[in-house]
Protein backbone atom coordinates (compact mmCIF):
# COMPACT_ATOMS: atom_id res chain seq x y z
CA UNK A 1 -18.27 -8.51 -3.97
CA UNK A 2 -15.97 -5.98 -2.73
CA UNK A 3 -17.24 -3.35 -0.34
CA UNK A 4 -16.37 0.08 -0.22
CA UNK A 5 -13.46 1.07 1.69
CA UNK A 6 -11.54 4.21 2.54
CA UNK A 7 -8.10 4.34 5.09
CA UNK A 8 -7.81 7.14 7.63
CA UNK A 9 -4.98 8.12 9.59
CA UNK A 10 -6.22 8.38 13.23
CA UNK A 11 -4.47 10.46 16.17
CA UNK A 12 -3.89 7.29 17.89
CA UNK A 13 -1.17 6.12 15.63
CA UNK A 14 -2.75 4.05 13.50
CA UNK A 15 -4.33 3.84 9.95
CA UNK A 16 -7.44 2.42 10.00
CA UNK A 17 -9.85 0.11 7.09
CA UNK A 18 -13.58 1.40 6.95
CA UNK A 19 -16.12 -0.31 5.63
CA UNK A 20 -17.93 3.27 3.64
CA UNK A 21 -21.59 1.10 3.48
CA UNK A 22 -21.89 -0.55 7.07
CA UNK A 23 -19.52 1.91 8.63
CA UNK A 24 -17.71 -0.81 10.52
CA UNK A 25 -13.90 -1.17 11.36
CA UNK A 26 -12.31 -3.82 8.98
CA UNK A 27 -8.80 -3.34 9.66
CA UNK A 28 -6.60 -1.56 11.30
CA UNK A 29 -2.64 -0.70 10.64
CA UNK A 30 0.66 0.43 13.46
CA UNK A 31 3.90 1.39 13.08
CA UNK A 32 4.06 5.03 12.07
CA UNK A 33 4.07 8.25 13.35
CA UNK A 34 1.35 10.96 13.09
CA UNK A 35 0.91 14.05 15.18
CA UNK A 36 1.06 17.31 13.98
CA UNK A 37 0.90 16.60 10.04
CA UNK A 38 -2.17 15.53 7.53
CA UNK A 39 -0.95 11.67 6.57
CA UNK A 40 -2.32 9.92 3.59
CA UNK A 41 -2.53 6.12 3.19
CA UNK A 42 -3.57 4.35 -0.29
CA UNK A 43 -4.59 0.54 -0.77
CA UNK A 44 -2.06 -0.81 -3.60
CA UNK A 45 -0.61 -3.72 -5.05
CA UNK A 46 -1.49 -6.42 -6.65
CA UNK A 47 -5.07 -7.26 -6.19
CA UNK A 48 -4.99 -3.99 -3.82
CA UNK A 49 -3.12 -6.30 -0.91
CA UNK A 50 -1.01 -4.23 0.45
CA UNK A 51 -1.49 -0.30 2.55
CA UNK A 52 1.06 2.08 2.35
CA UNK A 53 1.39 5.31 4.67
CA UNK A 54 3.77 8.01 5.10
CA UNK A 55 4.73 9.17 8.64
CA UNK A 56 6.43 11.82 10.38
CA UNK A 57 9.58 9.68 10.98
CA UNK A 58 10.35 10.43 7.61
CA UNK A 59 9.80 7.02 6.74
CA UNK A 60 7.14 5.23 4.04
CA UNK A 61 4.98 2.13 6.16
CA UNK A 62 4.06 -1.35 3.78
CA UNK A 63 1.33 -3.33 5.61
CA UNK A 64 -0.32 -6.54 4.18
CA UNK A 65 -3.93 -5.39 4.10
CA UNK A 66 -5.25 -8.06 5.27
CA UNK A 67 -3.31 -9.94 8.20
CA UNK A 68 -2.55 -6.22 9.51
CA UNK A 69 1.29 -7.33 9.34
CA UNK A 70 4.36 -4.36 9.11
CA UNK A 71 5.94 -5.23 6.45
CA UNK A 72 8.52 -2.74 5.26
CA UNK A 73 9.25 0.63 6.98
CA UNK A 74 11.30 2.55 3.93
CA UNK A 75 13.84 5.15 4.56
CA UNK A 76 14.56 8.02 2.30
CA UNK A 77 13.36 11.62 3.17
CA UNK A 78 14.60 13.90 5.21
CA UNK A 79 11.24 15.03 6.65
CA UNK A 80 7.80 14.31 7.03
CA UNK A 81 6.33 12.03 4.58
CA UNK A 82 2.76 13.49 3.76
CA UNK A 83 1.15 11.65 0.60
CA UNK A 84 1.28 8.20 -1.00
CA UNK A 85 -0.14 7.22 -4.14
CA UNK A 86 0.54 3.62 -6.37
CA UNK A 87 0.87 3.94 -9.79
CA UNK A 88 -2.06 3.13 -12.42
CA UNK A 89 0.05 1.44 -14.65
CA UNK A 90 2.18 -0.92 -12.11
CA UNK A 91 1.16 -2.73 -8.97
CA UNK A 92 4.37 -2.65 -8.29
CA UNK A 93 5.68 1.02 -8.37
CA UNK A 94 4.47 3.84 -5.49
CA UNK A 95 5.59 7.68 -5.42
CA UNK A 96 5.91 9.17 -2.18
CA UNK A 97 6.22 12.95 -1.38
CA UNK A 98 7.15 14.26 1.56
CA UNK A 99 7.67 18.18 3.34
CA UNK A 100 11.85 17.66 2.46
CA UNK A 101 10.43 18.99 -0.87
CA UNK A 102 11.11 15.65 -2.79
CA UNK A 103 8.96 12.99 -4.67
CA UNK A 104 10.57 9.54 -4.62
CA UNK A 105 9.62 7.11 -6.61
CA UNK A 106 9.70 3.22 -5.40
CA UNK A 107 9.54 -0.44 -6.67
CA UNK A 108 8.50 -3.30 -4.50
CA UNK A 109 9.47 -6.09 -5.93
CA UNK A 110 7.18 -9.15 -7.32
CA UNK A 111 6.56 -11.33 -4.99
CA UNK A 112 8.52 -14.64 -5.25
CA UNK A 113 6.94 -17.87 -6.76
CA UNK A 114 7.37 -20.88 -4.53
């Protein structure tokens, strides 16, 4: 069973997993930069594995949900990236759109069979 969850961007740098029934801590993501600006993260991916975060560095933040790991910090704005969101129709596609006034659209790609 899969419990609720919801991400939020905390002051102290981080994004953090909440459980929404037991209100407990499940995970907890680093790398970006919040401070002044409203951040939003989204779960994503296939079989919802991976978190993805703008940040004020202008940059878009990849974590594996589950080890916590960075995996890909992806440049491309010019400013403050503000709002994530994966795409209903590809685990592999994300749009990210930030205060430069742009919407970028990305592609991760499949992970590799070994």
């Amino acid at each position: 069973r899969t419990l609720p969850q919801v991400l939020l961007n905390v002051g102290s740098q981080q994004v953090h997993a909440w459980d929404v029934d037991g209100g407990r801590r499940l995970g907890s993501y680093s790398g970006h930069r919040q401070g002044r600006f409203v951040i939003r993260s989204a779960f994503g991916g296939k079989h919802d594995g991976l978190v993805l975060s703008g940040s004020e560095d202008t940059q878009v933040y990849v974590w594996h949900r589950h080890s916590g790991a960075l995996l890909r910090k992806l440049p491309g704005h010019s400013c403050a990236v503000n709002s994530v969101s994966w795409s209903p129709a590809s685990p592999h596609l994300f749009a990210s759109a930030s205060d430069d006034h742009t919407v970028r659209i990305w592609g991760l790609p499949p992970p590799s069979v070994s």
